[in-house]
N, C-alpha and C. Protein backbone atom coordinates (compact mmCIF):
# COMPACT_ATOMS: atom_id res chain seq x y z
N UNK A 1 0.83 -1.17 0.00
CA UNK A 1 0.00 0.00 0.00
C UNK A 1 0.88 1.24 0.00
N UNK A 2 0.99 1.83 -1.08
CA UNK A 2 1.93 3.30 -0.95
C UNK A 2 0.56 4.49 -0.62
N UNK A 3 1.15 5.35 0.26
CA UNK A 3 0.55 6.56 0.39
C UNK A 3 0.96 7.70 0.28
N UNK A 4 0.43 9.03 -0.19
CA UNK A 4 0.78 9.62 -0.55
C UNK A 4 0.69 11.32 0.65
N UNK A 5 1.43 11.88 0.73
CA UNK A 5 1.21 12.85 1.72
C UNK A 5 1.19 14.05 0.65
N UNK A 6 0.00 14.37 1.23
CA UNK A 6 -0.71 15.96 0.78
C UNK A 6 -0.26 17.40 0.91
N UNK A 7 -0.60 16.93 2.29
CA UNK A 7 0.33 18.54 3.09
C UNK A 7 0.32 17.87 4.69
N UNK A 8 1.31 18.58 5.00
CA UNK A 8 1.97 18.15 5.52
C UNK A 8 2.25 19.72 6.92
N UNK A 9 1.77 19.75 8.48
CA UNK A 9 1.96 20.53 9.33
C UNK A 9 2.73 20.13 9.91
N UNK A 10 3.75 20.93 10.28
CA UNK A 10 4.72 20.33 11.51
C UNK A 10 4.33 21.38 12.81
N UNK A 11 4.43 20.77 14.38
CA UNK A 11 4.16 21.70 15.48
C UNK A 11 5.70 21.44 16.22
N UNK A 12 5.84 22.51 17.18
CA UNK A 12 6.66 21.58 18.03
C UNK A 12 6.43 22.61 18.93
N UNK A 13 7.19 22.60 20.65
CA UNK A 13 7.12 23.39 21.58
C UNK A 13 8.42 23.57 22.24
N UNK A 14 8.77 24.57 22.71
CA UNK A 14 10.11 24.59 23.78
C UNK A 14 10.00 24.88 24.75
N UNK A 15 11.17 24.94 25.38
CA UNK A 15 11.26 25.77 26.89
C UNK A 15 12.52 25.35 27.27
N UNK A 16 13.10 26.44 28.66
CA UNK A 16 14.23 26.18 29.03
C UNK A 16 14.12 25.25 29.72
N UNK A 17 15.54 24.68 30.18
CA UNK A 17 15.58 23.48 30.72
C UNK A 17 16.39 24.15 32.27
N UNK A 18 15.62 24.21 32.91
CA UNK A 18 15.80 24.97 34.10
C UNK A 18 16.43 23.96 35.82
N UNK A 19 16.37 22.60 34.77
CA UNK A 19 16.56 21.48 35.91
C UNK A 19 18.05 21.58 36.61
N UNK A 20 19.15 21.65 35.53
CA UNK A 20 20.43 21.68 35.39
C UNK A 20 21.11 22.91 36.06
N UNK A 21 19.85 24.20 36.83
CA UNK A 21 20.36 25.61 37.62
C UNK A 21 20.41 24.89 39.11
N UNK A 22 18.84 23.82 39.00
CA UNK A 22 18.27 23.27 40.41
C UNK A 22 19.75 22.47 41.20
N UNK A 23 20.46 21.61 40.54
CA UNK A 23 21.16 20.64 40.51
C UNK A 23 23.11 21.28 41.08
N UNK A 24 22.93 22.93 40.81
CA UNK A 24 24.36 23.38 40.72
C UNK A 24 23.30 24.49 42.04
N UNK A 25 22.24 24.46 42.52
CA UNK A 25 22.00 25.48 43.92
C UNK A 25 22.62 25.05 44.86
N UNK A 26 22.92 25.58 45.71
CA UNK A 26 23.60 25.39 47.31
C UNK A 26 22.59 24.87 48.09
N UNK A 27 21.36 25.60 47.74
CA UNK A 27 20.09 24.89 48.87
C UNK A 27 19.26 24.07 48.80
N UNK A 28 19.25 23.54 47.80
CA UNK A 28 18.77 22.32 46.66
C UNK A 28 17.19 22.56 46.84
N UNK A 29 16.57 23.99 47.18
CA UNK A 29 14.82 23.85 47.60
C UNK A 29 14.27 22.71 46.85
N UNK A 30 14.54 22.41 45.59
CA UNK A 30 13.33 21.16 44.44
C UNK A 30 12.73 22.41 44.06
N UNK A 31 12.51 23.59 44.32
CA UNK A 31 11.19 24.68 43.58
C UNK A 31 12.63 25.30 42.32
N UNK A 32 11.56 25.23 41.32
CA UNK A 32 12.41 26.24 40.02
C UNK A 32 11.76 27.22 39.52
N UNK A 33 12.00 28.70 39.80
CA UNK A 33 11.48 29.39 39.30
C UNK A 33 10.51 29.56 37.61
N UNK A 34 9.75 29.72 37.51
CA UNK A 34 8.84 29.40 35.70
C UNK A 34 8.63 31.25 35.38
N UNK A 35 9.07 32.35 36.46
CA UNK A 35 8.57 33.69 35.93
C UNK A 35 9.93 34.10 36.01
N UNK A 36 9.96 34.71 35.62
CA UNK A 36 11.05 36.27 35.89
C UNK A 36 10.94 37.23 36.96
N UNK A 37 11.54 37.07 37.49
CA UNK A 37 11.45 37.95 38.89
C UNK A 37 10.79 39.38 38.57
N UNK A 38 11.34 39.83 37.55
CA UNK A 38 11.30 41.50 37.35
C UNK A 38 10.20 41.88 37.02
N UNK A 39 9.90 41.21 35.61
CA UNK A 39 8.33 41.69 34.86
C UNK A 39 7.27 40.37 34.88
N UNK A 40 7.40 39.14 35.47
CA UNK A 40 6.76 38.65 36.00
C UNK A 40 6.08 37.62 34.91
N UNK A 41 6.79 37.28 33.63
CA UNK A 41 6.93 36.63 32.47
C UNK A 41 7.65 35.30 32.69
N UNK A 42 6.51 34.62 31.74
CA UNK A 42 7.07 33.40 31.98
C UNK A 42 8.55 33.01 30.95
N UNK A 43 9.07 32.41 31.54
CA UNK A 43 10.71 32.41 30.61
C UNK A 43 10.74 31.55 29.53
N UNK A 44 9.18 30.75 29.52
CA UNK A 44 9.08 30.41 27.99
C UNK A 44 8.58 31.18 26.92
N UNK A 45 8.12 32.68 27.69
CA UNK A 45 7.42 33.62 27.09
C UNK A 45 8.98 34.60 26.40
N UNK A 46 8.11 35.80 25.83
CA UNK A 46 9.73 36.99 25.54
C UNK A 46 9.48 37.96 26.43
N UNK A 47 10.68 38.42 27.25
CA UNK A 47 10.38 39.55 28.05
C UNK A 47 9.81 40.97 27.40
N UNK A 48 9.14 41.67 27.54
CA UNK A 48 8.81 43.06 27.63
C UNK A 48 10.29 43.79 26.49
N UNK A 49 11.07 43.21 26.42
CA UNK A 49 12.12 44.36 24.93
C UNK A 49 11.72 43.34 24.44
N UNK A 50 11.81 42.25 24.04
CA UNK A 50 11.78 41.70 23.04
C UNK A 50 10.45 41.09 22.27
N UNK A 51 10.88 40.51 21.13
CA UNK A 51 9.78 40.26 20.22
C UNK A 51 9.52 38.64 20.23
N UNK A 52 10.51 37.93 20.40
CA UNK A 52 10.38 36.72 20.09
C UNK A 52 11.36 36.02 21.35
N UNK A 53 10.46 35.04 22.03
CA UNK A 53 11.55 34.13 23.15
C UNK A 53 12.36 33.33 22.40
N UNK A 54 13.43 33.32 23.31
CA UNK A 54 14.46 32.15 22.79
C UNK A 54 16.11 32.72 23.15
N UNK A 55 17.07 32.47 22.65
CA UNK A 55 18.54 32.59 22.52
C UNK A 55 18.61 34.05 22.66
N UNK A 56 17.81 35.00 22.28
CA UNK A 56 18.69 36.48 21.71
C UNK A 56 17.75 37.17 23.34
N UNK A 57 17.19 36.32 24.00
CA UNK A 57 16.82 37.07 25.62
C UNK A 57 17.03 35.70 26.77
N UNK A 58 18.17 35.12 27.12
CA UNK A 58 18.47 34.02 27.25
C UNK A 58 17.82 34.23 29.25
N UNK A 59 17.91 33.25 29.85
CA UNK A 59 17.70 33.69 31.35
C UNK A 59 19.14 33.62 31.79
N UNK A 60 19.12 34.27 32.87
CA UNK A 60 20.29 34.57 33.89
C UNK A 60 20.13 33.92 35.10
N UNK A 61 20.97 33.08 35.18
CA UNK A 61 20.78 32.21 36.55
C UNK A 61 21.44 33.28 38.33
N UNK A 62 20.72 33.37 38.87
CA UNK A 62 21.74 34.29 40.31
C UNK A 62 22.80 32.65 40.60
N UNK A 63 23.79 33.46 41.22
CA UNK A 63 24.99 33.14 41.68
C UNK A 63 24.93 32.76 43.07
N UNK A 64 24.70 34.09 43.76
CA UNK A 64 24.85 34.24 45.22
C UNK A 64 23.56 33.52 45.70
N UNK A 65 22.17 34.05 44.45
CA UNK A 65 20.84 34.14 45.63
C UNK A 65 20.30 32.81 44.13
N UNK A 66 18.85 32.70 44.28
CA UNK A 66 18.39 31.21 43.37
C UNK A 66 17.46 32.24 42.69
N UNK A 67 17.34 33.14 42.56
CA UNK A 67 16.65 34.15 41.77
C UNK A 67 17.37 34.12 40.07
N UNK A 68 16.48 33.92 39.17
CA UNK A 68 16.36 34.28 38.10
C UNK A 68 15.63 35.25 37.23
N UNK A 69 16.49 35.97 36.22
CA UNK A 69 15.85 36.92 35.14
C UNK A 69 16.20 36.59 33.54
N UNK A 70 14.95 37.48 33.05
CA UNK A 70 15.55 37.53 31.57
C UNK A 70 16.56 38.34 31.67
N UNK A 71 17.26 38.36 30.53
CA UNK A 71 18.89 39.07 30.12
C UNK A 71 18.55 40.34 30.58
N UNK A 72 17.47 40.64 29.64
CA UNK A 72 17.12 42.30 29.28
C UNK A 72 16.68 42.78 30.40
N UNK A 73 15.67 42.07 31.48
CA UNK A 73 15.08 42.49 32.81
C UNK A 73 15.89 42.97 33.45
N UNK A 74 16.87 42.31 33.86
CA UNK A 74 18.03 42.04 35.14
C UNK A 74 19.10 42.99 34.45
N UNK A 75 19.12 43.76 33.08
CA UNK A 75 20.34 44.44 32.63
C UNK A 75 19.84 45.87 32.73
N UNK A 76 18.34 45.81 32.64
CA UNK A 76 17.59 47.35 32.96
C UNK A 76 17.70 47.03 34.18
N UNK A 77 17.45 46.96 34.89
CA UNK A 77 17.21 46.93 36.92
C UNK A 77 18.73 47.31 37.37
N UNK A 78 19.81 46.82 36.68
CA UNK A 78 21.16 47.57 37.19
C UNK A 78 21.66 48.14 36.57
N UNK A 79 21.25 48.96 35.57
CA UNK A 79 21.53 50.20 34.92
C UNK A 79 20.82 51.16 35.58
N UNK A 80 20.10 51.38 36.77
CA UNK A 80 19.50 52.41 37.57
C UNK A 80 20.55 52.14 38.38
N UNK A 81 20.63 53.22 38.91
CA UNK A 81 21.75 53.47 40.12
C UNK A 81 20.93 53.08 41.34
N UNK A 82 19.75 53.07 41.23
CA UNK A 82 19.33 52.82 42.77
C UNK A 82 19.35 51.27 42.96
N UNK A 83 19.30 50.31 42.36
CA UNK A 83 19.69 49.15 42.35
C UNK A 83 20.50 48.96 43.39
N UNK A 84 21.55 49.83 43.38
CA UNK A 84 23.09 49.62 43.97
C UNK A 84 23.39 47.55 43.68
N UNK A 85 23.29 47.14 42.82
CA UNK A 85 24.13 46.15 41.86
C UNK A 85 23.18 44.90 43.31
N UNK A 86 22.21 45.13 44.11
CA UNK A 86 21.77 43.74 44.32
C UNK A 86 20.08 43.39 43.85
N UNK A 87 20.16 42.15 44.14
CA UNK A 87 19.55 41.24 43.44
C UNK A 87 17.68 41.92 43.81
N UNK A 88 17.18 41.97 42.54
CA UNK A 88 15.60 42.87 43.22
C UNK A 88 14.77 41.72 43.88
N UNK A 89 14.68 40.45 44.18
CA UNK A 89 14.20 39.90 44.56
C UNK A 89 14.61 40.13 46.04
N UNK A 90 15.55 39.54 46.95
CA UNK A 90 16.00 39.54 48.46
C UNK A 90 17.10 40.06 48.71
N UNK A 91 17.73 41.30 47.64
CA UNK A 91 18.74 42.74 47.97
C UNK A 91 19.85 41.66 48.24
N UNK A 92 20.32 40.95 48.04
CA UNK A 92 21.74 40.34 48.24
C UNK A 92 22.70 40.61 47.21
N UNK A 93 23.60 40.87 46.96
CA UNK A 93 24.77 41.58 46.29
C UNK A 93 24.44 40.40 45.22
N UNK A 94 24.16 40.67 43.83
CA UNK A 94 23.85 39.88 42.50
C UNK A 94 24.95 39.50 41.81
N UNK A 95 24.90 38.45 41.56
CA UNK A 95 26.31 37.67 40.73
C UNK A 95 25.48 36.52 39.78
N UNK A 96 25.74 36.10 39.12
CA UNK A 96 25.49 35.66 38.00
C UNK A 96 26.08 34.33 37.68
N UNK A 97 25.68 32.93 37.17
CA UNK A 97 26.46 31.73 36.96
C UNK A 97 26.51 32.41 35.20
N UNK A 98 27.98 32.06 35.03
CA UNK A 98 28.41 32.00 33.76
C UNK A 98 28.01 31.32 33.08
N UNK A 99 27.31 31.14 31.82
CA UNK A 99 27.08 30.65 30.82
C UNK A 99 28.52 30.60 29.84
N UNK A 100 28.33 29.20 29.18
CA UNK A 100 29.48 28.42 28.22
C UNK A 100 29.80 29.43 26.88
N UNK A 101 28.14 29.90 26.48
CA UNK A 101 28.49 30.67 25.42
C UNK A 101 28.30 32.38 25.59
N UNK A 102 29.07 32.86 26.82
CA UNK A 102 28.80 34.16 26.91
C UNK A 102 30.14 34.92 25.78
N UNK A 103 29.45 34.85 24.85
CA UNK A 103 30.52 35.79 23.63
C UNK A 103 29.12 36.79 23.34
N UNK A 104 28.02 36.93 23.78
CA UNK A 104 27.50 38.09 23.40
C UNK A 104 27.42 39.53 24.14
N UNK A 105 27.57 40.54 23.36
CA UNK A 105 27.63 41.57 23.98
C UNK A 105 26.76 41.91 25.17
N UNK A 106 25.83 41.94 25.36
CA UNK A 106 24.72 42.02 26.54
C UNK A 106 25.43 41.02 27.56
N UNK A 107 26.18 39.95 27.31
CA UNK A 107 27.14 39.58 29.05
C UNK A 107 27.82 40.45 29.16
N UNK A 108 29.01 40.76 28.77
CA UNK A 108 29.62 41.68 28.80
C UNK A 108 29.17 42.60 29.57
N UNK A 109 27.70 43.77 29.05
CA UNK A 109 27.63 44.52 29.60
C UNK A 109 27.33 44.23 30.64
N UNK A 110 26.35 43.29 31.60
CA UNK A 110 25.51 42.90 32.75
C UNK A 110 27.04 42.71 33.47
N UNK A 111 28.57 41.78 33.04
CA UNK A 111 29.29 41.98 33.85
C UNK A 111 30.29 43.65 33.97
N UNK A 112 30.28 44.05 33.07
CA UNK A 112 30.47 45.66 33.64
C UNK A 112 29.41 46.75 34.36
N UNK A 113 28.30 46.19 34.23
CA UNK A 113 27.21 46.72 35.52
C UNK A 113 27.79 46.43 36.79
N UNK A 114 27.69 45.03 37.02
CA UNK A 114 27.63 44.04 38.17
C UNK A 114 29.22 44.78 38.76
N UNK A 115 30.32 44.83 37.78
CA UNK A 115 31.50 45.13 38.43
C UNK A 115 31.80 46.60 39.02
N UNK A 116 30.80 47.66 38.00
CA UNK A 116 30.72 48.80 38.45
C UNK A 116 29.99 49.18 40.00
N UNK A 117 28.82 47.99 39.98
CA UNK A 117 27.91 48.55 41.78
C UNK A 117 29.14 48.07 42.39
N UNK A 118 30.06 46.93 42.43
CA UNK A 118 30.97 46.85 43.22
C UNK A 118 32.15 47.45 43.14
N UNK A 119 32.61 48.47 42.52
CA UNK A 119 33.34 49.46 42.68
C UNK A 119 32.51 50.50 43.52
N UNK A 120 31.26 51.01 43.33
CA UNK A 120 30.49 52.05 43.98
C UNK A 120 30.62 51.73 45.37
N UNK A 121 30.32 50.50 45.45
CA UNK A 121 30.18 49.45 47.08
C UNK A 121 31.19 49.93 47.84
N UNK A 122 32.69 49.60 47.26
CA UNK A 122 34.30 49.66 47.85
C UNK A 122 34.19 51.11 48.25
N UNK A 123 33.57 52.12 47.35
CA UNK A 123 34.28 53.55 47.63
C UNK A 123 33.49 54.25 48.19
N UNK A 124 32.40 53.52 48.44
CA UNK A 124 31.23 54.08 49.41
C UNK A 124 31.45 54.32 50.99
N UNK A 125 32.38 52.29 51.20
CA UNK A 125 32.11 51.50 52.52
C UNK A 125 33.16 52.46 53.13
N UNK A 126 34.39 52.98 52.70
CA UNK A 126 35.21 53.34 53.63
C UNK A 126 34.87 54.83 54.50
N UNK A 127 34.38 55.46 53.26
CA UNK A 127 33.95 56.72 53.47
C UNK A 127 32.60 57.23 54.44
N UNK A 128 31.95 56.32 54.46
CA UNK A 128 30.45 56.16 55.30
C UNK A 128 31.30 55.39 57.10
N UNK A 129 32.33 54.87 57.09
CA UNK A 129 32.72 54.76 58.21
C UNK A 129 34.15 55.39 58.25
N UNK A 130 34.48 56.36 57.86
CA UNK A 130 34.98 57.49 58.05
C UNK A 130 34.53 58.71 58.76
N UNK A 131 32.96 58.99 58.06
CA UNK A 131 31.94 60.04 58.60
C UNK A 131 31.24 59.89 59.57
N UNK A 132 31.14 58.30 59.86
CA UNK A 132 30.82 57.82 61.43
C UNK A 132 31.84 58.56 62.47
N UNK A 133 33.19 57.98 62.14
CA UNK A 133 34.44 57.93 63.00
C UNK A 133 33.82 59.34 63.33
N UNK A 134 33.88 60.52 62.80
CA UNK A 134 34.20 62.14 62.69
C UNK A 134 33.23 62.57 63.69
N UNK A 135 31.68 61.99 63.21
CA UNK A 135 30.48 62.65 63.98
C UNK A 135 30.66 62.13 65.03
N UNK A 136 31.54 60.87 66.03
CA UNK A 136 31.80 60.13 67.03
C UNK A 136 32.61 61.23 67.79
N UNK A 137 33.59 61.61 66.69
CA UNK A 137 34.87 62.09 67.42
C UNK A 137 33.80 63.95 67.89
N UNK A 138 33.18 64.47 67.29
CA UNK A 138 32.88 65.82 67.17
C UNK A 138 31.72 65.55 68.72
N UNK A 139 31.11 64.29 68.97
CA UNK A 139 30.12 64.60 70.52
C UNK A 139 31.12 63.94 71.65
N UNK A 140 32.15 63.61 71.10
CA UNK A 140 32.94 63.39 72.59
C UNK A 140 33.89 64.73 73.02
């Protein structure tokens, strides 16, 4: 019996594979984030800049804290200075797990954000307990 195909639909579906962030956490909760912390999108969805999900708005795994963002979310949120470079979910100083293929420009920038709040951090900390020391020294 030969048959003959007419037309012919193809479907398919994706999503990130978010198991492999669970597996490298320190606290192993079993919960994996499915939104974006920031704009509240699901990460099989496209964040708010972009047009289409996938590779060109990749997620950002946290480092320090188990909080995740899209690229673009988490690269607007520390380009405000009031950020001061931590994490908008639970304010812990934001660091980032490296990705294999960070050759695109947008890492880059998120790590010259990230390195700049911690330059702000260094030249802040000494000086704010400097001006302690002074107002200490000026009521004794």
């Amino acid at each position: 019996m030969k048959v003959t195909v007419l037309e012919w639909k193809g479907f398919c579906t994706w999503h990130w594979d978010l198991s492999s962030s669970l597996s490298n956490n320190s606290n192993n909760s079993g919960y994996i984030e499915e939104l974006c912390g920031i704009c509240r999108v699901s990460f099989d969805g496209a964040c708010p800049n972009c047009k289409y999900p996938g590779d060109e708005c990749p997620i950002i795994l946290g480092d320090g804290c188990t909080h995740n963002f899209h690229l673009h979310c988490i690269l607007k949120w520390l380009e405000q200075e009031s950020s001061k470079g931590l994490c908008p979910m639970c304010r812990q100083i934001f660091t980032f797990k490296p990705i294999a293929d960070n050759s695109q420009v947008e890492y880059s920038n998120l790590k010259t954000l990230i390195d700049g709040h911690k330059v702000m951090r260094e030249r802040l900390s000494p000086n704010n307990e400097s001006e302690f020391e002074a107002f200490d020294a000026e009521v004794d």
